[in-house]
PDB file of N, CA and C in Angstrom:
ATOM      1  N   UNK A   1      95.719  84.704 113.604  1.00  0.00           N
ATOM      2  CA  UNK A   1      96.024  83.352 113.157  1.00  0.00           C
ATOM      3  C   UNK A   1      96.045  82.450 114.377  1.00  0.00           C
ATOM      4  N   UNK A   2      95.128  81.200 114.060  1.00  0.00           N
ATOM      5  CA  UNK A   2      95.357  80.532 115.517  1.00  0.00           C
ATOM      6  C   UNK A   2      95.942  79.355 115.414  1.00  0.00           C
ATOM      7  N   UNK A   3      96.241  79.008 113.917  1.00  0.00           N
ATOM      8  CA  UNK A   3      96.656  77.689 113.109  1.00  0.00           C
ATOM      9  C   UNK A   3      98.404  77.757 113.868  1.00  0.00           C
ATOM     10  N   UNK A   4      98.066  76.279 114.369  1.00  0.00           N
ATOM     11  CA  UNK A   4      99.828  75.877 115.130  1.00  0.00           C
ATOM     12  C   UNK A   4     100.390  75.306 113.383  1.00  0.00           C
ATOM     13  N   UNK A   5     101.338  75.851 113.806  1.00  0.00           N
ATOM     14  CA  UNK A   5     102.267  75.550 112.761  1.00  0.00           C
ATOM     15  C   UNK A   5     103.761  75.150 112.586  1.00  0.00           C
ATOM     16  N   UNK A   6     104.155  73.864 111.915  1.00  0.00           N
ATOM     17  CA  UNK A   6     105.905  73.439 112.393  1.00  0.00           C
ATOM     18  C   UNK A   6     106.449  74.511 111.741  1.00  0.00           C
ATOM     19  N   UNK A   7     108.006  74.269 111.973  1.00  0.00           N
ATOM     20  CA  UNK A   7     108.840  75.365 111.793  1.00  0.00           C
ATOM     21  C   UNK A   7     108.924  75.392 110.071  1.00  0.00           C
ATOM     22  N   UNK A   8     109.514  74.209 109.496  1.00  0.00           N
ATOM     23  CA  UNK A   8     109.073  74.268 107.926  1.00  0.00           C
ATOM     24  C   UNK A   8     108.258  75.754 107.288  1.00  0.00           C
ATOM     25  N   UNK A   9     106.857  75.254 107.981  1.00  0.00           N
ATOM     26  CA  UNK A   9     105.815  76.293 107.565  1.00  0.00           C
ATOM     27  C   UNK A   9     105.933  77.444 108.054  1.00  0.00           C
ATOM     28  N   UNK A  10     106.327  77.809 109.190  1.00  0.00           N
ATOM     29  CA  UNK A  10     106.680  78.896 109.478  1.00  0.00           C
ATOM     30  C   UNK A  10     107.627  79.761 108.431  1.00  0.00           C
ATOM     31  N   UNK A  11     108.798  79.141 108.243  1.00  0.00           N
ATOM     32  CA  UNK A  11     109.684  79.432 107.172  1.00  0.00           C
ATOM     33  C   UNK A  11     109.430  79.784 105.886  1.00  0.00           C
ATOM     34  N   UNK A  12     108.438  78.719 105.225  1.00  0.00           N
ATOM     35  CA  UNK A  12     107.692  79.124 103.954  1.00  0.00           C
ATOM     36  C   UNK A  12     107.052  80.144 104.241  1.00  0.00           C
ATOM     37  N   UNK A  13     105.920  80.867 105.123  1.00  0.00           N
ATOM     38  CA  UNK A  13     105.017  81.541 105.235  1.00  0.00           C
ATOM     39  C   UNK A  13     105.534  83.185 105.826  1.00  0.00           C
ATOM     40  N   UNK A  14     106.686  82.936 106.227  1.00  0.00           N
ATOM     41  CA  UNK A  14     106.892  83.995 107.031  1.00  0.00           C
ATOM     42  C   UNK A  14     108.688  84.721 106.829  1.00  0.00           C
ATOM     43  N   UNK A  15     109.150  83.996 105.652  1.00  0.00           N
ATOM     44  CA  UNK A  15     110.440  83.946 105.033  1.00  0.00           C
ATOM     45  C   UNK A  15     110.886  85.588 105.247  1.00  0.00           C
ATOM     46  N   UNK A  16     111.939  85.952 106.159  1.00  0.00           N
ATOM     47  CA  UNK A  16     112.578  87.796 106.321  1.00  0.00           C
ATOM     48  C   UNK A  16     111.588  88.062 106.502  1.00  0.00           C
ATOM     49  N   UNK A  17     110.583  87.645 108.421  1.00  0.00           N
ATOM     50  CA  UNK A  17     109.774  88.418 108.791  1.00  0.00           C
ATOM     51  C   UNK A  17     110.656  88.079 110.341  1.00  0.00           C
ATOM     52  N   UNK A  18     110.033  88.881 111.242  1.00  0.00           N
ATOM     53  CA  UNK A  18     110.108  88.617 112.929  1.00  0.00           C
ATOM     54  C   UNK A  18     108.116  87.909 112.578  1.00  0.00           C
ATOM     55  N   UNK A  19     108.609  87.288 113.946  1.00  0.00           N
ATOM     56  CA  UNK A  19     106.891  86.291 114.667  1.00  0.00           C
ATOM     57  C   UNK A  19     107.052  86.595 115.857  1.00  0.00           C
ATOM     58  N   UNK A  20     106.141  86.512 116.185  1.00  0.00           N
ATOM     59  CA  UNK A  20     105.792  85.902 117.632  1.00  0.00           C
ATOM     60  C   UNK A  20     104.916  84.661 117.607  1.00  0.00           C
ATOM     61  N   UNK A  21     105.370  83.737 118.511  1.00  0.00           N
ATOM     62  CA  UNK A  21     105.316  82.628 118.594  1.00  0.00           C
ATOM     63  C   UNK A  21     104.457  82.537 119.809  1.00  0.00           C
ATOM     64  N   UNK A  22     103.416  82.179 119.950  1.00  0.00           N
ATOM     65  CA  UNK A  22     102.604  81.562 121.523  1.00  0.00           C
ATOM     66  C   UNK A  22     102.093  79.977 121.232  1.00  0.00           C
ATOM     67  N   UNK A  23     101.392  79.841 122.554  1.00  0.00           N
ATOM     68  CA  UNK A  23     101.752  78.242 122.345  1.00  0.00           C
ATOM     69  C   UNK A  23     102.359  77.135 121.263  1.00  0.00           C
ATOM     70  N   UNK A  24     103.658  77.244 121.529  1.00  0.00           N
ATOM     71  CA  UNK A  24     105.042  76.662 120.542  1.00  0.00           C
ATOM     72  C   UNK A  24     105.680  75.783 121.672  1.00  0.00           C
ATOM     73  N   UNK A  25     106.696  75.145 121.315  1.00  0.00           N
ATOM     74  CA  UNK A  25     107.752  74.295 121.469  1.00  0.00           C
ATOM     75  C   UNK A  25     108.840  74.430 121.060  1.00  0.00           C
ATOM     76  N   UNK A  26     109.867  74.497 122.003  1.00  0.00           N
ATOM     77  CA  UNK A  26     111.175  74.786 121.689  1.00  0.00           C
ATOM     78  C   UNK A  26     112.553  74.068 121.904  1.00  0.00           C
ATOM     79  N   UNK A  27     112.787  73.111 121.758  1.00  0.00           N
ATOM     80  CA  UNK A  27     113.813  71.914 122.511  1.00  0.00           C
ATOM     81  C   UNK A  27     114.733  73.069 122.381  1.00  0.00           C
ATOM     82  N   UNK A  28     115.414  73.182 123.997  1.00  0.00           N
ATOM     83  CA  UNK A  28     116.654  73.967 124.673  1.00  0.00           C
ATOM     84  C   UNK A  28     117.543  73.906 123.688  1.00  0.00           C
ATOM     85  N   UNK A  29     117.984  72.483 122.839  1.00  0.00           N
ATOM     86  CA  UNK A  29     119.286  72.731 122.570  1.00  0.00           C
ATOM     87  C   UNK A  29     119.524  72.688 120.742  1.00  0.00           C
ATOM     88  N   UNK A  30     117.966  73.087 120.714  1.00  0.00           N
ATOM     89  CA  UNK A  30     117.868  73.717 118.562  1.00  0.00           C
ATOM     90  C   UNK A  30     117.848  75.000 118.884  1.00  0.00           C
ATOM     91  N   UNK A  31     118.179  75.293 117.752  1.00  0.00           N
ATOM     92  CA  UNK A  31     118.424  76.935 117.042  1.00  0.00           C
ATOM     93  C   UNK A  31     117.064  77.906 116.966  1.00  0.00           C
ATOM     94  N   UNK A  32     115.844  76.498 116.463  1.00  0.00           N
ATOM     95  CA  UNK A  32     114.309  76.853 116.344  1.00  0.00           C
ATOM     96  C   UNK A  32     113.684  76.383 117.280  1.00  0.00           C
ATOM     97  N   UNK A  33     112.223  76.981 117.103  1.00  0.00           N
ATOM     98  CA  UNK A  33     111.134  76.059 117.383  1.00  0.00           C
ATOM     99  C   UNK A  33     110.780  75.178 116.517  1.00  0.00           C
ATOM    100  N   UNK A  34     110.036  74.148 117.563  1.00  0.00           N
ATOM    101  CA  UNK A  34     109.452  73.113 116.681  1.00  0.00           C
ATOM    102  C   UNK A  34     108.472  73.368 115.871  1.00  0.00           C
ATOM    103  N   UNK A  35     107.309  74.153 116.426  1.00  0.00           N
ATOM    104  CA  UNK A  35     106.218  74.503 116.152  1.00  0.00           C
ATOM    105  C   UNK A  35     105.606  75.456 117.014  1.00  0.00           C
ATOM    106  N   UNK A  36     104.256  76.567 117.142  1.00  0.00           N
ATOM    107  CA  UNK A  36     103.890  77.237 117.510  1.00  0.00           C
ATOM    108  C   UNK A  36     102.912  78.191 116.575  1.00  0.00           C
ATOM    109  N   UNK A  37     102.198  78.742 117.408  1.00  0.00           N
ATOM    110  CA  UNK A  37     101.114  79.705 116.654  1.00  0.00           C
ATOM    111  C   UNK A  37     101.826  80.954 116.512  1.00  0.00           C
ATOM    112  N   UNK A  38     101.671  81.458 115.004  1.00  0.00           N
ATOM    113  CA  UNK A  38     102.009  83.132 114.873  1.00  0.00           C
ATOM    114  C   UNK A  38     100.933  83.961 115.293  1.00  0.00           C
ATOM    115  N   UNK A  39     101.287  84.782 116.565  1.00  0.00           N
ATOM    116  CA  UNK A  39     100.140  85.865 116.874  1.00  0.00           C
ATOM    117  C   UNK A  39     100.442  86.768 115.923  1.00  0.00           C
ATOM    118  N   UNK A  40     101.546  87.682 115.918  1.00  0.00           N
ATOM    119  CA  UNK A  40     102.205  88.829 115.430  1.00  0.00           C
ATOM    120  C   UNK A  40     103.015  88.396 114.308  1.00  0.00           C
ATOM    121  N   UNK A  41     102.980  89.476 113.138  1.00  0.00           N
ATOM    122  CA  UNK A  41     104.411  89.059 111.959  1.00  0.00           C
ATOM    123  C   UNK A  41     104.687  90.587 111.242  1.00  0.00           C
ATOM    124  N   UNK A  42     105.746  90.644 111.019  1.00  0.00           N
ATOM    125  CA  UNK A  42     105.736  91.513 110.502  1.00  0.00           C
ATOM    126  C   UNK A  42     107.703  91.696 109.891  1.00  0.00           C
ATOM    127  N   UNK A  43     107.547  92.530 108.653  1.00  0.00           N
ATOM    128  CA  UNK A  43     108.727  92.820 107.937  1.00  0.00           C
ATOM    129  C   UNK A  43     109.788  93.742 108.666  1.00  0.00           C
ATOM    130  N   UNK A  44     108.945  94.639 109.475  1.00  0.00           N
ATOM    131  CA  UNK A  44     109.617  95.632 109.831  1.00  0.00           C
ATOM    132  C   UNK A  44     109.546  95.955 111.361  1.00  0.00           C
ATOM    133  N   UNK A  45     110.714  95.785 111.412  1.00  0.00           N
ATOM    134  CA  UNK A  45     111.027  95.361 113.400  1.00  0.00           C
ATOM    135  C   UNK A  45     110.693  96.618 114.017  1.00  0.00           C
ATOM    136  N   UNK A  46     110.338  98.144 113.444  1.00  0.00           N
ATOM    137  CA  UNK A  46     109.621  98.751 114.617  1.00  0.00           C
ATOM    138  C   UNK A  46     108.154  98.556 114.705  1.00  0.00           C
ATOM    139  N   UNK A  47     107.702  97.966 113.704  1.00  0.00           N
ATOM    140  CA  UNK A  47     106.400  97.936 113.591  1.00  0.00           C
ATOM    141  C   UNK A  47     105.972  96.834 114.392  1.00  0.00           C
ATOM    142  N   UNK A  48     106.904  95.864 114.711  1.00  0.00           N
ATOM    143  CA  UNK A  48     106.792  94.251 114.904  1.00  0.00           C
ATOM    144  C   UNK A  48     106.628  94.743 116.330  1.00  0.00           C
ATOM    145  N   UNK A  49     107.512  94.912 116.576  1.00  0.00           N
ATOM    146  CA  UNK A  49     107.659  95.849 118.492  1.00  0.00           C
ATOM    147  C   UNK A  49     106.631  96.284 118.830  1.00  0.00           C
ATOM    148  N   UNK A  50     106.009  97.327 117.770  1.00  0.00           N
ATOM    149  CA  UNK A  50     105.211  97.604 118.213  1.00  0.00           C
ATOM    150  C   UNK A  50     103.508  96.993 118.553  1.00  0.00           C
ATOM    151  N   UNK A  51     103.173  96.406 117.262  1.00  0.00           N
ATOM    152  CA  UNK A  51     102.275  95.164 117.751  1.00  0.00           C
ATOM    153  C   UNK A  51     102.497  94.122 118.622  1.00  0.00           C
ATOM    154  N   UNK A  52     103.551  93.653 119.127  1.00  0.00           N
ATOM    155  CA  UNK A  52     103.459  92.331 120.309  1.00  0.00           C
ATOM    156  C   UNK A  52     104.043  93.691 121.482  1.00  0.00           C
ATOM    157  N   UNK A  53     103.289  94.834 121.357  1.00  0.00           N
ATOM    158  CA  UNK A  53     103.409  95.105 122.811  1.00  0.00           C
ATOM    159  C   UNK A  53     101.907  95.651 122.909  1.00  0.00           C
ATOM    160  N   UNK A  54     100.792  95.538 121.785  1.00  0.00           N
ATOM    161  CA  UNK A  54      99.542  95.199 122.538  1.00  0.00           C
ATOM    162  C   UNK A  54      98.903  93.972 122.783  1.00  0.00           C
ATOM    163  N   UNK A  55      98.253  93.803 123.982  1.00  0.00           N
ATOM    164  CA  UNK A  55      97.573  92.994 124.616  1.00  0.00           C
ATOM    165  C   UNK A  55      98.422  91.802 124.443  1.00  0.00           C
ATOM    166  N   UNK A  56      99.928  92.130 124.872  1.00  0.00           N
ATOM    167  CA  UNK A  56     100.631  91.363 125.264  1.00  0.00           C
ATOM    168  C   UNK A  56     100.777  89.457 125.805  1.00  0.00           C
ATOM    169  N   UNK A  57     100.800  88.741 125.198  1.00  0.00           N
ATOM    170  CA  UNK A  57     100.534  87.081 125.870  1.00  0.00           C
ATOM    171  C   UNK A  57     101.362  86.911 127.124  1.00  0.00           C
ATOM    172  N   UNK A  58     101.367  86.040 128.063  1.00  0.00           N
ATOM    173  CA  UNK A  58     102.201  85.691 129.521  1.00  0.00           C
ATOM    174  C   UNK A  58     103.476  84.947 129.048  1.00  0.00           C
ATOM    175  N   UNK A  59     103.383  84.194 127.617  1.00  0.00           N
ATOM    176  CA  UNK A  59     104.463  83.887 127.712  1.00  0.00           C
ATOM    177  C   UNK A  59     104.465  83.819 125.723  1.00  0.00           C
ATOM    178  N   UNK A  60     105.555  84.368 125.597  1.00  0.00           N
ATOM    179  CA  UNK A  60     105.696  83.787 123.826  1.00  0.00           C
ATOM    180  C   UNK A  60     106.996  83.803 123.733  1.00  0.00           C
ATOM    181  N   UNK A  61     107.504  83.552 121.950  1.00  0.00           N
ATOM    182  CA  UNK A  61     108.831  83.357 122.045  1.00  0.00           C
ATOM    183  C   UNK A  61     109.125  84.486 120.573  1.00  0.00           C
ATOM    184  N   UNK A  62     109.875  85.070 120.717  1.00  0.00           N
ATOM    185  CA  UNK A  62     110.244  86.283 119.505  1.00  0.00           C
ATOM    186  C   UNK A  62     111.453  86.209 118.500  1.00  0.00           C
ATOM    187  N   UNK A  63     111.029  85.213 117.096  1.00  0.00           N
ATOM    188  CA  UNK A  63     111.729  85.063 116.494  1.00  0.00           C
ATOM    189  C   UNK A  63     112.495  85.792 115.346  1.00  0.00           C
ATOM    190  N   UNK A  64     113.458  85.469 114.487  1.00  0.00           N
ATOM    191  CA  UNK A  64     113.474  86.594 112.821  1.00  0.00           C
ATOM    192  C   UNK A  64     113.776  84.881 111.932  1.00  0.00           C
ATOM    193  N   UNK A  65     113.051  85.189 110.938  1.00  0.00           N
ATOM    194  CA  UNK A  65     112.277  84.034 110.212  1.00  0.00           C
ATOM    195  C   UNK A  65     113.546  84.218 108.592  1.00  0.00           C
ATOM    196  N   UNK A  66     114.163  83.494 108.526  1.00  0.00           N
ATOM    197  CA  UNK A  66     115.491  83.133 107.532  1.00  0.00           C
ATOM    198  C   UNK A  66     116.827  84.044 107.722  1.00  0.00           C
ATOM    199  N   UNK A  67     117.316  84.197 106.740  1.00  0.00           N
ATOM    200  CA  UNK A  67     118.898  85.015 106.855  1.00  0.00           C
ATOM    201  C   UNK A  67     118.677  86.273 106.744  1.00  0.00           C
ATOM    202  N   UNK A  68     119.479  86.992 107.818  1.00  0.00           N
ATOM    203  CA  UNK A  68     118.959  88.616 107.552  1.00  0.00           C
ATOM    204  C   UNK A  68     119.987  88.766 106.476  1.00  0.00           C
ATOM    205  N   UNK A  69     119.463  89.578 106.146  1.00  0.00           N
ATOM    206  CA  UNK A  69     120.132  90.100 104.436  1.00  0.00           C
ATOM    207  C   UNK A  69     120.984  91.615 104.694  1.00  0.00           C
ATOM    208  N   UNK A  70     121.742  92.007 104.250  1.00  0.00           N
ATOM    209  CA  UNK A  70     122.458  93.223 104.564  1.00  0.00           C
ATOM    210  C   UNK A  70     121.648  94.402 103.679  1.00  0.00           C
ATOM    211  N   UNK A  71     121.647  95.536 103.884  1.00  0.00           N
ATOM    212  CA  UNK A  71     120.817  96.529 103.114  1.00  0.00           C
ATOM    213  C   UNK A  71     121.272  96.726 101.668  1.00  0.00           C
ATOM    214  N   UNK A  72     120.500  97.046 101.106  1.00  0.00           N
ATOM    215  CA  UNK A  72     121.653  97.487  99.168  1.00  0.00           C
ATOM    216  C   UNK A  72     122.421  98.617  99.870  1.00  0.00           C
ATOM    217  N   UNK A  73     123.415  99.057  98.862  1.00  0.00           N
ATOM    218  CA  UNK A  73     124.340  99.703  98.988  1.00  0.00           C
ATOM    219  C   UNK A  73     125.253 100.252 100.533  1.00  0.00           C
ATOM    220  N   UNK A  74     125.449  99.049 101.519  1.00  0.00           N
ATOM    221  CA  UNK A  74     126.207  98.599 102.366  1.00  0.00           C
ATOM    222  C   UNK A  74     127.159  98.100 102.174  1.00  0.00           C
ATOM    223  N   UNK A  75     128.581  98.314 102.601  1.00  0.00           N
ATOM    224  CA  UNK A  75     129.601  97.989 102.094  1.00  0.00           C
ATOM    225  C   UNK A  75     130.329  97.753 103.627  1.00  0.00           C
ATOM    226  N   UNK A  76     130.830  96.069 103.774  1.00  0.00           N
ATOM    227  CA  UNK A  76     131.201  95.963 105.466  1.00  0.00           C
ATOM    228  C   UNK A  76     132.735  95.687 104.814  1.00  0.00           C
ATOM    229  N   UNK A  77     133.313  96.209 105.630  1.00  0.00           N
ATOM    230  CA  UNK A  77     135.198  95.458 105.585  1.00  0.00           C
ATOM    231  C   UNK A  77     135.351  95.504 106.574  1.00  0.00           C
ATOM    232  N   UNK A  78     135.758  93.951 106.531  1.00  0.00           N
ATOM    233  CA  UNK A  78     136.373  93.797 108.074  1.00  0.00           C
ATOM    234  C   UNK A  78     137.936  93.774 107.898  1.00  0.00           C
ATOM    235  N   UNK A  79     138.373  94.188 107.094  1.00  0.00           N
ATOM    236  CA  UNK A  79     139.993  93.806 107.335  1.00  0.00           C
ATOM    237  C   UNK A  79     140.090  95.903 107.804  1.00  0.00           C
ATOM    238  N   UNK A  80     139.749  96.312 108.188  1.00  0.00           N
ATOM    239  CA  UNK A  80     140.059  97.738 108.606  1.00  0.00           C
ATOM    240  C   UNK A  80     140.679  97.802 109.876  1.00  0.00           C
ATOM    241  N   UNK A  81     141.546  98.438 110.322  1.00  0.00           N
ATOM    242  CA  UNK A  81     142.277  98.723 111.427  1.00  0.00           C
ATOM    243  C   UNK A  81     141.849  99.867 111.841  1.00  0.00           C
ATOM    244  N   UNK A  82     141.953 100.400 113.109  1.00  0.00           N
ATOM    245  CA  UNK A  82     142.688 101.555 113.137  1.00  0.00           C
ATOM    246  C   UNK A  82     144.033 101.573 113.714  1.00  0.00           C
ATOM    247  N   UNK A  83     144.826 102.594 113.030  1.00  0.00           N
ATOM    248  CA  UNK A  83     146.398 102.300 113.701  1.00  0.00           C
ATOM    249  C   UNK A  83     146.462 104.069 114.157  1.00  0.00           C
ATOM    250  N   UNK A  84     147.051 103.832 115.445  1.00  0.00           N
ATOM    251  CA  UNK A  84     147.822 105.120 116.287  1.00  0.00           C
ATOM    252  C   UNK A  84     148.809 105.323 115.224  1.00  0.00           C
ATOM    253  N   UNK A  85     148.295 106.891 114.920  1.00  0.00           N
ATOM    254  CA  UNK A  85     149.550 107.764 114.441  1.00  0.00           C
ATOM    255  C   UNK A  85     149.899 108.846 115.090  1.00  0.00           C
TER     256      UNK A  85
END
C-alpha cells in the first residue's frame, strides 16, 4: 500500500490491527498520527513482528489501531490482595 492516509482512515481501515506507519506525521504532543502510509498490518502481533522485520524502513512508527479488547473468557479483579498469613 503506498496510499498516505489520515488517521480517520486509518481507523476505519485498520480497526484492532497493529500498522506500521512510514512516511507519516506525528505532532509530539497527540496520542496519534496525523497521517502516514501503512507498509505492514496485521491482527496478530506475532505475525505483525514478524513482517516489519523484513526489509525493514530507516524510520517508521508502530502503532495498535482502536481499543484492545480483553480475550473471551478472561476474568480481571482488581480488588484482590494478597495478605501475609
Amino acid at each position: 500500500m503506498s496510499e498516505k492516509l489520515n488517521w480517520k482512515e486509518i481507523q476505519k481501515r485498520f480497526d484492532q490491527e497493529w500498522v506500521e506507519l512510514v512516511d507519516y506525521e506525528w505532532d509530539e504532543t497527540k496520542p496519534y498520527p496525523s497521517e502516514g502510509i501503512v507498509r505492514v498490518h496485521s491482527n496478530n502481533r506475532k505475525e505483525f513482528d514478524r513482517l516489519i522485520l523484513q526489509d525493514p524502513p530507516e524510520d517508521s512508527a508502530l502503532v495498535f489501531v482502536g481499543k484492545r479488547k480483553r480475550p473471551e473468557n478472561v476474568v480481571l479483579n482488581f480488588n484482590m490482595r494478597h495478605q501475609a498469613r
